[in-house]
PDB file of N, CA and C in Angstrom:
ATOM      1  N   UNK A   1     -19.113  31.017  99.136  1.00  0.00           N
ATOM      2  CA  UNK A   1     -18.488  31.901  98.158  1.00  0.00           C
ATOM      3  C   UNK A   1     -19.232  33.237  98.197  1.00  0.00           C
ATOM      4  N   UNK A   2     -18.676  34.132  98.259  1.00  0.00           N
ATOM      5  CA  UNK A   2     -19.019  35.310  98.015  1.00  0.00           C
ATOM      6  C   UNK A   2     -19.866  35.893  97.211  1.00  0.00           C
ATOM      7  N   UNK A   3     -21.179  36.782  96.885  1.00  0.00           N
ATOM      8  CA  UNK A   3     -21.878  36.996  96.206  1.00  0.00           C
ATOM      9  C   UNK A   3     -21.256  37.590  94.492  1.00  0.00           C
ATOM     10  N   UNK A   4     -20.576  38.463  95.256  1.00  0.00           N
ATOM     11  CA  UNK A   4     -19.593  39.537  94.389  1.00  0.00           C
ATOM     12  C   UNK A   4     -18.332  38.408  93.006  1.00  0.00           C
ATOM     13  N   UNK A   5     -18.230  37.378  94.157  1.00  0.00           N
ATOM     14  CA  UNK A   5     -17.238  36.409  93.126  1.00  0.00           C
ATOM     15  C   UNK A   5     -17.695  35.785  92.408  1.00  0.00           C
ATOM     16  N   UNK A   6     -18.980  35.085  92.731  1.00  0.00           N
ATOM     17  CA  UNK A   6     -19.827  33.556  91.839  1.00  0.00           C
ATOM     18  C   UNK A   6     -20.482  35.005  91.000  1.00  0.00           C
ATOM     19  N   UNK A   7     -20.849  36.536  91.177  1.00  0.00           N
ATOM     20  CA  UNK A   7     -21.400  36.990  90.212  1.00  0.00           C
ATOM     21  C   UNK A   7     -20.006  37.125  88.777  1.00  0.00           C
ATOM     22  N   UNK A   8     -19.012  37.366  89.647  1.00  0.00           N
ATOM     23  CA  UNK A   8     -18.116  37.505  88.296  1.00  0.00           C
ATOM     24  C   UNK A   8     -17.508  36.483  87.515  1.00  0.00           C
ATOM     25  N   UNK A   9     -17.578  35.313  88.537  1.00  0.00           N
ATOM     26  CA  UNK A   9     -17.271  34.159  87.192  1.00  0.00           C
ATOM     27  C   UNK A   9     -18.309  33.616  86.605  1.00  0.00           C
ATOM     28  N   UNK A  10     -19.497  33.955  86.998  1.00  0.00           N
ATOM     29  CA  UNK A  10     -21.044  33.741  86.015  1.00  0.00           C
ATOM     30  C   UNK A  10     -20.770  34.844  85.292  1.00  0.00           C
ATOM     31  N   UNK A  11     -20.440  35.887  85.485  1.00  0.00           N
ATOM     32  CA  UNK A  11     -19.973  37.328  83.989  1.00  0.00           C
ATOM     33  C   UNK A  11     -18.904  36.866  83.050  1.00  0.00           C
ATOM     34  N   UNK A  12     -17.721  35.927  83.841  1.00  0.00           N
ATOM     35  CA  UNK A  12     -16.677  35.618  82.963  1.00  0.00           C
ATOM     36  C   UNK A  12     -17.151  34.072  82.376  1.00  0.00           C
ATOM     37  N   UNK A  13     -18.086  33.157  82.446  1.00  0.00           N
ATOM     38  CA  UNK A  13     -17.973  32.121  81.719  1.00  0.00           C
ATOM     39  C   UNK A  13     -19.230  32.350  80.778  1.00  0.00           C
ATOM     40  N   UNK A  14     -20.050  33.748  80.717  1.00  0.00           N
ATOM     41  CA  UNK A  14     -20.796  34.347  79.468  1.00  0.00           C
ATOM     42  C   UNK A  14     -20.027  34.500  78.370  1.00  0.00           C
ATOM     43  N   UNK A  15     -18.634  35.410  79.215  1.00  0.00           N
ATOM     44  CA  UNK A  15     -17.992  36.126  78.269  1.00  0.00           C
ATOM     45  C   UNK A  15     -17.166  34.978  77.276  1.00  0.00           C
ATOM     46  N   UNK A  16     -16.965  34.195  78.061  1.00  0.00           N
ATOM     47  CA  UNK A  16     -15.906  32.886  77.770  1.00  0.00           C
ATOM     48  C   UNK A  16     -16.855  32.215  76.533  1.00  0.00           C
ATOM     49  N   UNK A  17     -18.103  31.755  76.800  1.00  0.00           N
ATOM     50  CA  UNK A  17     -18.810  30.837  76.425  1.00  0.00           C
ATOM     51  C   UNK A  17     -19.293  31.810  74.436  1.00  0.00           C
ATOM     52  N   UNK A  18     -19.799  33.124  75.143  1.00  0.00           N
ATOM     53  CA  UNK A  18     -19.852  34.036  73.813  1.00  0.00           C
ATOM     54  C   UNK A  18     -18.979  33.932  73.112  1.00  0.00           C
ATOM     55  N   UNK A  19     -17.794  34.564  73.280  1.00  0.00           N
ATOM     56  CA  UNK A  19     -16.171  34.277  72.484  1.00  0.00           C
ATOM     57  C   UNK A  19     -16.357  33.261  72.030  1.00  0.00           C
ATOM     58  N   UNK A  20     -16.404  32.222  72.842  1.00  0.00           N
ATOM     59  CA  UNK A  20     -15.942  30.456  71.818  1.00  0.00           C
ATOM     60  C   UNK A  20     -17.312  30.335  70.963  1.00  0.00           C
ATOM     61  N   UNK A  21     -18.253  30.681  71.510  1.00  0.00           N
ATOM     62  CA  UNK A  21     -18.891  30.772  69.729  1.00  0.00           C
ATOM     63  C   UNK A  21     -18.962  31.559  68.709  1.00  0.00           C
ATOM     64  N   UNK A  22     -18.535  32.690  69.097  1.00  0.00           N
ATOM     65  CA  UNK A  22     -18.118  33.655  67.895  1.00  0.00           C
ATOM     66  C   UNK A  22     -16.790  32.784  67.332  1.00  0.00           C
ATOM     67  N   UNK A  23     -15.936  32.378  68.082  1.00  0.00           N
ATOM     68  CA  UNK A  23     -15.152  31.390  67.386  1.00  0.00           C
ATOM     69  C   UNK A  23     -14.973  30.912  66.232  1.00  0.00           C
ATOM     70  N   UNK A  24     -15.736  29.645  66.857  1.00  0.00           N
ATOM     71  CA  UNK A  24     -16.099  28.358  66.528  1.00  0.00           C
ATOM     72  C   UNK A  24     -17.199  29.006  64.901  1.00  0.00           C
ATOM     73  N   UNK A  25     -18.063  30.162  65.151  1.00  0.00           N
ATOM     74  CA  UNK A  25     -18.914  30.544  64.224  1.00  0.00           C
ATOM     75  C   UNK A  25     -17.920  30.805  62.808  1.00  0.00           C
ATOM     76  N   UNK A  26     -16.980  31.889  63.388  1.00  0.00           N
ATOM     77  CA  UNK A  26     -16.169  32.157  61.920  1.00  0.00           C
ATOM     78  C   UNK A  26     -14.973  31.181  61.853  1.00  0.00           C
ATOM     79  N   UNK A  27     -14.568  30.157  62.119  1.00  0.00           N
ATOM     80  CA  UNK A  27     -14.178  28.848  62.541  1.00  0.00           C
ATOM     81  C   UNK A  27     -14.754  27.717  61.426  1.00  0.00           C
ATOM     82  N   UNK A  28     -16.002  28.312  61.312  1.00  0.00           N
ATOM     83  CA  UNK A  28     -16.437  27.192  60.552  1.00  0.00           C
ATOM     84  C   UNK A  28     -17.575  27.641  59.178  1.00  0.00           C
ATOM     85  N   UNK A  29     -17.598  28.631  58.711  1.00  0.00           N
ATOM     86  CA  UNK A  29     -17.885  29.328  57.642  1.00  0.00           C
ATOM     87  C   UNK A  29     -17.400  28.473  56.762  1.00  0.00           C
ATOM     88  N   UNK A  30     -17.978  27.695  55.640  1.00  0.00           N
ATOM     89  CA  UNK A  30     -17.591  27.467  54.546  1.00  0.00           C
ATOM     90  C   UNK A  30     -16.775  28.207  53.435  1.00  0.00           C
ATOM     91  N   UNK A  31     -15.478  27.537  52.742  1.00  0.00           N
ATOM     92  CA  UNK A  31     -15.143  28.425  51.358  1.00  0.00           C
ATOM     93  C   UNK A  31     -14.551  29.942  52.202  1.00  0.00           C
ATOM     94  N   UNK A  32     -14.357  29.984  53.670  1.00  0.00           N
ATOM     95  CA  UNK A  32     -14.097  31.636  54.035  1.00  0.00           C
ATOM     96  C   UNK A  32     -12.658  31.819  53.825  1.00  0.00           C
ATOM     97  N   UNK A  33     -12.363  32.798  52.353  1.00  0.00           N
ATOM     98  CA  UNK A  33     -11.076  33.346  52.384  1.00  0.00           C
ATOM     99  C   UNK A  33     -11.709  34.811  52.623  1.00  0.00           C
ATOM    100  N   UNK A  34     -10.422  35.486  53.759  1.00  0.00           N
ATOM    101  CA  UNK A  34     -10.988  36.899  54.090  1.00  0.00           C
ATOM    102  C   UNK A  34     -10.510  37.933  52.929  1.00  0.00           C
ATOM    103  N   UNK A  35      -9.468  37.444  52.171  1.00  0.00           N
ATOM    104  CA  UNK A  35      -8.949  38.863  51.439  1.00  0.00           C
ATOM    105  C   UNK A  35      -8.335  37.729  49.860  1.00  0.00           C
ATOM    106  N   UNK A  36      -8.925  38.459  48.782  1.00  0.00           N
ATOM    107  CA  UNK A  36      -8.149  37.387  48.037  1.00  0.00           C
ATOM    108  C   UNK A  36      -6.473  37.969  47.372  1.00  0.00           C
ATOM    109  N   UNK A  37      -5.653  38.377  48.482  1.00  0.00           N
ATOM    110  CA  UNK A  37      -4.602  38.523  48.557  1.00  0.00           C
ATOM    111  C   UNK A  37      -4.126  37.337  49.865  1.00  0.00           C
ATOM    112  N   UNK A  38      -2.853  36.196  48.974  1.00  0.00           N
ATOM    113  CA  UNK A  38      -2.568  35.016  49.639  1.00  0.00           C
ATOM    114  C   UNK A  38      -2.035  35.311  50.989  1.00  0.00           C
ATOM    115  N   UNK A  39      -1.509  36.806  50.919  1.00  0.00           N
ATOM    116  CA  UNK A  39      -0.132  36.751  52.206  1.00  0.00           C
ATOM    117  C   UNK A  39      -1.736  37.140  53.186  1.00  0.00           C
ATOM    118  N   UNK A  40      -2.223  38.764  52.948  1.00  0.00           N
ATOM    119  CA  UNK A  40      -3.198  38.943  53.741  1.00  0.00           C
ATOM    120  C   UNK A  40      -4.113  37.771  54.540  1.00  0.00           C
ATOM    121  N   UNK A  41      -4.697  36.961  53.388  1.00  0.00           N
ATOM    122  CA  UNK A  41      -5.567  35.863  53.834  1.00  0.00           C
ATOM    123  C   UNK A  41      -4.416  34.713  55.165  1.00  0.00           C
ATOM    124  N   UNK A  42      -3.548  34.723  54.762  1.00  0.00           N
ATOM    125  CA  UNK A  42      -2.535  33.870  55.505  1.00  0.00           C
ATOM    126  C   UNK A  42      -2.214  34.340  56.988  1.00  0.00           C
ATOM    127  N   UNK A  43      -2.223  35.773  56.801  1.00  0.00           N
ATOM    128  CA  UNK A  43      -1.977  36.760  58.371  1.00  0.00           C
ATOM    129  C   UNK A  43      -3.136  36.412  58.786  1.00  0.00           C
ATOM    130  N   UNK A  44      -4.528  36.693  58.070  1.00  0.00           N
ATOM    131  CA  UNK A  44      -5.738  37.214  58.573  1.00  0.00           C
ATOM    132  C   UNK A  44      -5.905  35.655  59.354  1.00  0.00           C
ATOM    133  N   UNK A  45      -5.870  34.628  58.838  1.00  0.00           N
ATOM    134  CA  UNK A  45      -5.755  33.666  59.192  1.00  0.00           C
ATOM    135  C   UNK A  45      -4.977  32.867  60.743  1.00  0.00           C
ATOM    136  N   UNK A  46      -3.541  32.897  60.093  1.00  0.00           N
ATOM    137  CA  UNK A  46      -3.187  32.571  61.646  1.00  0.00           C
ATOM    138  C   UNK A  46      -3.085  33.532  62.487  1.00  0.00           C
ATOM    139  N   UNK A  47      -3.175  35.008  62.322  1.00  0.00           N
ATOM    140  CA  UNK A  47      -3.499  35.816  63.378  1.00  0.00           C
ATOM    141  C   UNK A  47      -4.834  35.739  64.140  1.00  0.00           C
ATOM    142  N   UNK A  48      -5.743  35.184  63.084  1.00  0.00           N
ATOM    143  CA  UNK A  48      -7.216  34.762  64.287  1.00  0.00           C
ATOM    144  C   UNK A  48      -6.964  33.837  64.978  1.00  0.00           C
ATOM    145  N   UNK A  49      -6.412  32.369  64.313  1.00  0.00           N
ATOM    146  CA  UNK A  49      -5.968  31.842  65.279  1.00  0.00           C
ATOM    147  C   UNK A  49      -5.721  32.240  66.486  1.00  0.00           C
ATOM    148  N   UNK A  50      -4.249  32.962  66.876  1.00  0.00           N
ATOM    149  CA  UNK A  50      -3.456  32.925  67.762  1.00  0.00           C
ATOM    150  C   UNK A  50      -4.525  33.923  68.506  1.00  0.00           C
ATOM    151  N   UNK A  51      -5.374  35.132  68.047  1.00  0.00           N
ATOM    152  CA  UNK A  51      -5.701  35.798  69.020  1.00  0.00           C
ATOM    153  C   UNK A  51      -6.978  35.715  69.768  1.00  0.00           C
ATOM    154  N   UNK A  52      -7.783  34.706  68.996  1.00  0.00           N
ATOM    155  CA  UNK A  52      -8.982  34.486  69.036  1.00  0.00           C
ATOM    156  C   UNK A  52      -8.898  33.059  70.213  1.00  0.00           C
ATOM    157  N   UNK A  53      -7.777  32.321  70.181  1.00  0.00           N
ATOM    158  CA  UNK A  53      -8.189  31.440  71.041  1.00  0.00           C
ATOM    159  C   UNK A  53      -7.393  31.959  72.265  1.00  0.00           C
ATOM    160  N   UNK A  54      -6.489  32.680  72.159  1.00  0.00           N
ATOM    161  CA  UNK A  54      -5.380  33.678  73.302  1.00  0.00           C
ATOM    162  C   UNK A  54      -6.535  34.542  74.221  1.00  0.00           C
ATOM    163  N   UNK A  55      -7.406  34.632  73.672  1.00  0.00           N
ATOM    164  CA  UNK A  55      -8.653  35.692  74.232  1.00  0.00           C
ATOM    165  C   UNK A  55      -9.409  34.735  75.352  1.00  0.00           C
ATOM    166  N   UNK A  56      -9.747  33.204  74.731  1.00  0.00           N
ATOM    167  CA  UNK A  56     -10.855  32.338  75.413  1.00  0.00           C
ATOM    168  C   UNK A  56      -9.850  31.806  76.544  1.00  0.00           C
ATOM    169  N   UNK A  57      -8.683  31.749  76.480  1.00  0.00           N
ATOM    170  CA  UNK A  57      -7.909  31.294  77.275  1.00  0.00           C
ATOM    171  C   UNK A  57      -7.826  32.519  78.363  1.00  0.00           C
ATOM    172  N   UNK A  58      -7.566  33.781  78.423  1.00  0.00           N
ATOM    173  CA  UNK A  58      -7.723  34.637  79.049  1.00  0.00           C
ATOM    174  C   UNK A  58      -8.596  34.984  80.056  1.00  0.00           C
ATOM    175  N   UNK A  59      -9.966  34.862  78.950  1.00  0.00           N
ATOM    176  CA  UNK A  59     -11.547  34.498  79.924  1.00  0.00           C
ATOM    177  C   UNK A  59     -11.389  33.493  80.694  1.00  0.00           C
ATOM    178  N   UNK A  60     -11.023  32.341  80.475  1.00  0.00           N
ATOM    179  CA  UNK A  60     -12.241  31.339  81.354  1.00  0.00           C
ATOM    180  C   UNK A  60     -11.616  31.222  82.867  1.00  0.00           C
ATOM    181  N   UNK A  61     -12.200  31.305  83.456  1.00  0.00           N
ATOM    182  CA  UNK A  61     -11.799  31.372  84.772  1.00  0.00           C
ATOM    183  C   UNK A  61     -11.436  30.274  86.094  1.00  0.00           C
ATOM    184  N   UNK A  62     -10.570  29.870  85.060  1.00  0.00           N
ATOM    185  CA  UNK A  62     -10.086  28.536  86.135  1.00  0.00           C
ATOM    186  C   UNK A  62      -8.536  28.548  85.974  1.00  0.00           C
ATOM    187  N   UNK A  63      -7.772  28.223  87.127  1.00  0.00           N
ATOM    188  CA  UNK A  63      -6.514  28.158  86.372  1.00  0.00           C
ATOM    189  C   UNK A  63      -5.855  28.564  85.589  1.00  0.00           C
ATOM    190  N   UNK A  64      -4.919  28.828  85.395  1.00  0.00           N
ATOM    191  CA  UNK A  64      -4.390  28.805  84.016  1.00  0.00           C
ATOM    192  C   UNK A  64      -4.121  27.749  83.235  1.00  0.00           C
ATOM    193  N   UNK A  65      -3.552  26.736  84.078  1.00  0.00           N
ATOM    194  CA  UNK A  65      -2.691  25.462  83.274  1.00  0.00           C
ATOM    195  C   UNK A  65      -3.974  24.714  82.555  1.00  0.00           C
ATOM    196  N   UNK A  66      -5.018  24.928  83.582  1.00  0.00           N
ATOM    197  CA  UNK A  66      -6.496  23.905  82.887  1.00  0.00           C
ATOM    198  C   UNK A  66      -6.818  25.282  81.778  1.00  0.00           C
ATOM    199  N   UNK A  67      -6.920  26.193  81.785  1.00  0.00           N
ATOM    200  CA  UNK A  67      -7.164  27.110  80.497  1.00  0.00           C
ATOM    201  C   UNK A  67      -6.880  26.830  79.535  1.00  0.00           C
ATOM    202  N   UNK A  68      -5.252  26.567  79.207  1.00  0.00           N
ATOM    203  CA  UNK A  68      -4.469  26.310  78.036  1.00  0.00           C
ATOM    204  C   UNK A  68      -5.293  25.385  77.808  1.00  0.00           C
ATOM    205  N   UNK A  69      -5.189  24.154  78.873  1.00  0.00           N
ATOM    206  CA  UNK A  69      -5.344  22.796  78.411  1.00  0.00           C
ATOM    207  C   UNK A  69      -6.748  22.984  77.604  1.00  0.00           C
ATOM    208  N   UNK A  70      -7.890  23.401  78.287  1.00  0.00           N
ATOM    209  CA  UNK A  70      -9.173  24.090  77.627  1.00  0.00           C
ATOM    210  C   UNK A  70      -9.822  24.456  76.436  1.00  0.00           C
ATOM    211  N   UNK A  71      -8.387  25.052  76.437  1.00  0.00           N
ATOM    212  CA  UNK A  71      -8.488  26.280  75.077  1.00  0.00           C
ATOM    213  C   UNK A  71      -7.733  25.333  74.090  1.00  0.00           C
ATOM    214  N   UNK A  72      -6.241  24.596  73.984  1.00  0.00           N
ATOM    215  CA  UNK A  72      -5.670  23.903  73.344  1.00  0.00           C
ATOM    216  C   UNK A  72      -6.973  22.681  73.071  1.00  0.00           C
ATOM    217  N   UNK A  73      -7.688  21.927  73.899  1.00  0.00           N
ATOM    218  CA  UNK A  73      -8.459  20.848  73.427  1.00  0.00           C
ATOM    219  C   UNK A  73      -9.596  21.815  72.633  1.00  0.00           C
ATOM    220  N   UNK A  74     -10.693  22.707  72.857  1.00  0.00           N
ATOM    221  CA  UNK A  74     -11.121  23.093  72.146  1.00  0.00           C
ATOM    222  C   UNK A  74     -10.818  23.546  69.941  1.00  0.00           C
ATOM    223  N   UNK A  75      -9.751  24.128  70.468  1.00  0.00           N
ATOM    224  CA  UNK A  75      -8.697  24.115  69.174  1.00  0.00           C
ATOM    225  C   UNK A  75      -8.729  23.165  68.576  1.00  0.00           C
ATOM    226  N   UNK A  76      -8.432  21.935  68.950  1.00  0.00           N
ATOM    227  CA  UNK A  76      -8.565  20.348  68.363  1.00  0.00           C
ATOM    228  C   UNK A  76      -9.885  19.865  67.840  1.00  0.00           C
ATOM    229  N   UNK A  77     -10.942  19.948  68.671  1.00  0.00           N
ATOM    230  CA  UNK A  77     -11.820  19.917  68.585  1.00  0.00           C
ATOM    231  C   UNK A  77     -12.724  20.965  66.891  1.00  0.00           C
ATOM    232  N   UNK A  78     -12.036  21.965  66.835  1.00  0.00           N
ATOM    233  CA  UNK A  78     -12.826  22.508  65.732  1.00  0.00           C
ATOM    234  C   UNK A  78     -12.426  22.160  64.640  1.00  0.00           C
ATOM    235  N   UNK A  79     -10.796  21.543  64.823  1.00  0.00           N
ATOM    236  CA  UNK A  79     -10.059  21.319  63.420  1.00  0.00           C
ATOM    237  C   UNK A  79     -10.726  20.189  63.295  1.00  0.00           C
ATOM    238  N   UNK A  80     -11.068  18.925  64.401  1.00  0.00           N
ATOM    239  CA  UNK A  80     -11.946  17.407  63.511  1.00  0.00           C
ATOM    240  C   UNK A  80     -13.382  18.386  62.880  1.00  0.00           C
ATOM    241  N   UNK A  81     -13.621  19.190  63.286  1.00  0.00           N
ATOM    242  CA  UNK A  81     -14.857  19.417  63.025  1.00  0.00           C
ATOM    243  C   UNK A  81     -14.926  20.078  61.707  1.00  0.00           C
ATOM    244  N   UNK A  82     -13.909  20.733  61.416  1.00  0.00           N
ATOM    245  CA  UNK A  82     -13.257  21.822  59.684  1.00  0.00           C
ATOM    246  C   UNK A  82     -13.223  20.571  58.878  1.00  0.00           C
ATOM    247  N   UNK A  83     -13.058  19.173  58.716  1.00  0.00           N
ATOM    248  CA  UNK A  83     -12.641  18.770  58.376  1.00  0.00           C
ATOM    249  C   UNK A  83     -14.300  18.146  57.522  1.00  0.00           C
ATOM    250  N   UNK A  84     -15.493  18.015  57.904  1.00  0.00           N
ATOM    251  CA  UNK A  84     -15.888  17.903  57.082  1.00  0.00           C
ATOM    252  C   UNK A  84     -17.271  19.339  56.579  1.00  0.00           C
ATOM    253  N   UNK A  85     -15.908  20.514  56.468  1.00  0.00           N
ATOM    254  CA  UNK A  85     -16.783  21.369  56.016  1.00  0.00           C
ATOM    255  C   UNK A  85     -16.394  22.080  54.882  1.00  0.00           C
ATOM    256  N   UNK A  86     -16.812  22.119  53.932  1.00  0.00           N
ATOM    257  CA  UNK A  86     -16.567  22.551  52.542  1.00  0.00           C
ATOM    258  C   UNK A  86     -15.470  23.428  52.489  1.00  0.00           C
ATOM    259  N   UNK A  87     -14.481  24.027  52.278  1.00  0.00           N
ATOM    260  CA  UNK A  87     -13.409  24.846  52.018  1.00  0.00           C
ATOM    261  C   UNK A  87     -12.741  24.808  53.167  1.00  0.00           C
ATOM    262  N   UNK A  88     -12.646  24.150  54.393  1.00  0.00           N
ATOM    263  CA  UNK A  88     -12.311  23.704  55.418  1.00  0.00           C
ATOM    264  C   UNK A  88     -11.253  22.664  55.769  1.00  0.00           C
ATOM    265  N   UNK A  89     -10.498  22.819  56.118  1.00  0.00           N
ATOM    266  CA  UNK A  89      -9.599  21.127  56.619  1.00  0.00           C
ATOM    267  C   UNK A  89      -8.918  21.167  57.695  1.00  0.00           C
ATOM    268  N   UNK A  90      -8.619  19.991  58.258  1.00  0.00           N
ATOM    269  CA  UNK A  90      -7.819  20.029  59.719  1.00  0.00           C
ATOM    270  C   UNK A  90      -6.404  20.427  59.695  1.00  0.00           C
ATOM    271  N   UNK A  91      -5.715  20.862  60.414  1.00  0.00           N
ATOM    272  CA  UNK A  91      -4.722  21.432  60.057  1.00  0.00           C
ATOM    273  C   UNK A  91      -3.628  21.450  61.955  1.00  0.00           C
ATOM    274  N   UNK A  92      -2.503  20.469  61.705  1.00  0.00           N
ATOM    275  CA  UNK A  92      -2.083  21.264  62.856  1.00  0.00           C
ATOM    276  C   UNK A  92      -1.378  21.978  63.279  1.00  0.00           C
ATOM    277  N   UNK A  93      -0.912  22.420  62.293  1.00  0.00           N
ATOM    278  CA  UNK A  93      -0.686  23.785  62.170  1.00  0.00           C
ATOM    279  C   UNK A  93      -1.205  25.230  63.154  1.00  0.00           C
ATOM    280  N   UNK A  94      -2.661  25.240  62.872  1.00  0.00           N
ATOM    281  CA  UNK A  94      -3.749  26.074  63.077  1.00  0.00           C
ATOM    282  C   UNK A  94      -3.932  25.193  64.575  1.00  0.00           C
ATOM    283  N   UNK A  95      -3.754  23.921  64.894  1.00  0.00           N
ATOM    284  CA  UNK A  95      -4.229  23.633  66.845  1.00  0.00           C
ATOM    285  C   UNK A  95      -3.270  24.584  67.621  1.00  0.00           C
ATOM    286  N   UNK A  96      -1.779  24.180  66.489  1.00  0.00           N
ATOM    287  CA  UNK A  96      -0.622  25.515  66.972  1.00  0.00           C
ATOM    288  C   UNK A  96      -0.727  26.666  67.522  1.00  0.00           C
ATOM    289  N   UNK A  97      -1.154  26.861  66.776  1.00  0.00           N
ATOM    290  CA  UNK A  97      -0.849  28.568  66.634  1.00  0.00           C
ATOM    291  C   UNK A  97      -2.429  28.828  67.888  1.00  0.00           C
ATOM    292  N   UNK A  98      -3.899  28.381  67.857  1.00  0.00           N
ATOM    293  CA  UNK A  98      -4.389  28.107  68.954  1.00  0.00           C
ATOM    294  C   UNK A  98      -3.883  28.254  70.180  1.00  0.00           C
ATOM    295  N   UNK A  99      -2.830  27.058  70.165  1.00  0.00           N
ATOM    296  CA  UNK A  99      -2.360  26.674  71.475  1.00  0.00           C
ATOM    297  C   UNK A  99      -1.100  27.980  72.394  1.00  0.00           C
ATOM    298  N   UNK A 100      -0.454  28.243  71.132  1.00  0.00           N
ATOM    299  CA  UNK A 100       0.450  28.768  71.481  1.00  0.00           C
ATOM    300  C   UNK A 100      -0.170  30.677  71.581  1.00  0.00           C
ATOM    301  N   UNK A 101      -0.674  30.873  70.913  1.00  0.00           N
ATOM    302  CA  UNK A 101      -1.931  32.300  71.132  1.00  0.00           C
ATOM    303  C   UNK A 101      -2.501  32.046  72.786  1.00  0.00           C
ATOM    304  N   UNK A 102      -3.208  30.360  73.118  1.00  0.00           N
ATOM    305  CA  UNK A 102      -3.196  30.665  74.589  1.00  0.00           C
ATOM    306  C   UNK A 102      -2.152  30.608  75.547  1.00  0.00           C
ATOM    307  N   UNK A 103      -0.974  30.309  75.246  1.00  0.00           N
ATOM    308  CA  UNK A 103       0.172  30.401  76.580  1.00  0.00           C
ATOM    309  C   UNK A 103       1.139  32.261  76.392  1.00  0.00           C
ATOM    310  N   UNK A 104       0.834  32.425  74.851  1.00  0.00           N
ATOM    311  CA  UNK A 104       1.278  33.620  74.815  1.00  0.00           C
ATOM    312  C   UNK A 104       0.240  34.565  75.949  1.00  0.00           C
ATOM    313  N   UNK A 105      -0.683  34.664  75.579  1.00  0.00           N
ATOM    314  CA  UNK A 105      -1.753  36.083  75.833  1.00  0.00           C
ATOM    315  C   UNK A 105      -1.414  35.350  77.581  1.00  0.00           C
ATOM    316  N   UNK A 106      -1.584  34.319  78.014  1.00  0.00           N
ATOM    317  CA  UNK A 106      -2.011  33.796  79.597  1.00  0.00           C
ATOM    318  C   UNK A 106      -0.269  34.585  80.208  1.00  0.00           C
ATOM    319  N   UNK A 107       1.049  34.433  79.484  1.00  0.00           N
ATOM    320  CA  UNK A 107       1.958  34.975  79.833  1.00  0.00           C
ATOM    321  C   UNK A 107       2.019  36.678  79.875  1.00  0.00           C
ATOM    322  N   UNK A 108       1.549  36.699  78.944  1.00  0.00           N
ATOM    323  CA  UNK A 108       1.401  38.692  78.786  1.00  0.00           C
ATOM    324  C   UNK A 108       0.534  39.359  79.948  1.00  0.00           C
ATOM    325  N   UNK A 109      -0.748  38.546  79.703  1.00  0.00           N
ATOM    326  CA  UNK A 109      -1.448  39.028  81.342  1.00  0.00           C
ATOM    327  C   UNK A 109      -0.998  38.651  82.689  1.00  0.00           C
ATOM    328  N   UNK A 110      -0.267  37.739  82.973  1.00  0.00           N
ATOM    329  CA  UNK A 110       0.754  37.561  84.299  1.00  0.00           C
ATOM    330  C   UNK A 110       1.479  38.706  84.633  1.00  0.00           C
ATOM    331  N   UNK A 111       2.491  38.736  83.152  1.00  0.00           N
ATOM    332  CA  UNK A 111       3.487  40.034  83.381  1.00  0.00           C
ATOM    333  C   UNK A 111       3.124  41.438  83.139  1.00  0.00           C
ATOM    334  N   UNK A 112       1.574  41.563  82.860  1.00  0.00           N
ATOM    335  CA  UNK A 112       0.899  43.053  83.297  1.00  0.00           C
ATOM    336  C   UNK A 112       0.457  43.049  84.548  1.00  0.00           C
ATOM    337  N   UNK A 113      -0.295  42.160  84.947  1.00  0.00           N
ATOM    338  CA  UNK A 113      -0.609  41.748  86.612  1.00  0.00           C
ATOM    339  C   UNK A 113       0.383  41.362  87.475  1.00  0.00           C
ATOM    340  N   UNK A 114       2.176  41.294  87.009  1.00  0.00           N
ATOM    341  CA  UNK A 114       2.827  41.512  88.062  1.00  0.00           C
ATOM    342  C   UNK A 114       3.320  42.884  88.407  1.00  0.00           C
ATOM    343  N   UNK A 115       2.929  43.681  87.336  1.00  0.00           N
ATOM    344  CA  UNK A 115       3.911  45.123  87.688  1.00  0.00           C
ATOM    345  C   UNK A 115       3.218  46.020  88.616  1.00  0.00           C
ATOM    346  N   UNK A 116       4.049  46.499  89.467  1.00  0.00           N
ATOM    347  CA  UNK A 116       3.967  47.348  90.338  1.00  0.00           C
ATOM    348  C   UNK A 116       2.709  48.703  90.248  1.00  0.00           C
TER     349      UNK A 116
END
């Protein structure tokens, strides 16, 4: 393998590995409502979802189809883990919106990386 390549997927599974714990960090904050307006807190909410795991799916540098899969099991993984944390609960709802944040963003960067 090339020097230039194993250096950039050792740059991209930093970047990958950072992200999923910034994640996973505000992921799992106790009692965290961001705005105590319901609709705001509700956007602020499943919009991290969708963009926060749409991002780790983006990074990691394998595949795509194993990405989703990646990024969708990770997702799972934090909701057993919300579940025993104070203002926290599992939700699948929220693996959703995860899952579907990574096939969205993995489709958007295809169809910027196909155009001319």
């Amino acid at each position: 393998m090339c020097h230039n390549v194993l250096m950039n997927k050792i740059v991209l599974w930093f970047l990958t590995l950072s992200w999923a714990s910034l994640t996973f960090y505000l992921t799992t904050i106790p009692n965290f409502h961001p705005s105590n307006d319901t609709f705001v807190s509700w956007l602020l909410s499943n919009g991290g979802h969708f963009f926060f795991f749409g991002v780790i799916a983006i990074l990691i540098p394998v595949k795509k189809y194993y990405a989703i899969s990646l990024t969708s099991l990770y997702g799972l993984a934090i909701e057993f883990i919300q579940r025993g944390i104070p203002g926290r609960s599992f939700g699948l709802s929220d693996w959703a919106l995860d899952t579907l944040g990574a096939i969205t963003f993995l489709f958007l960067l295809k169809k910027l990386q196909s155009k001319p």
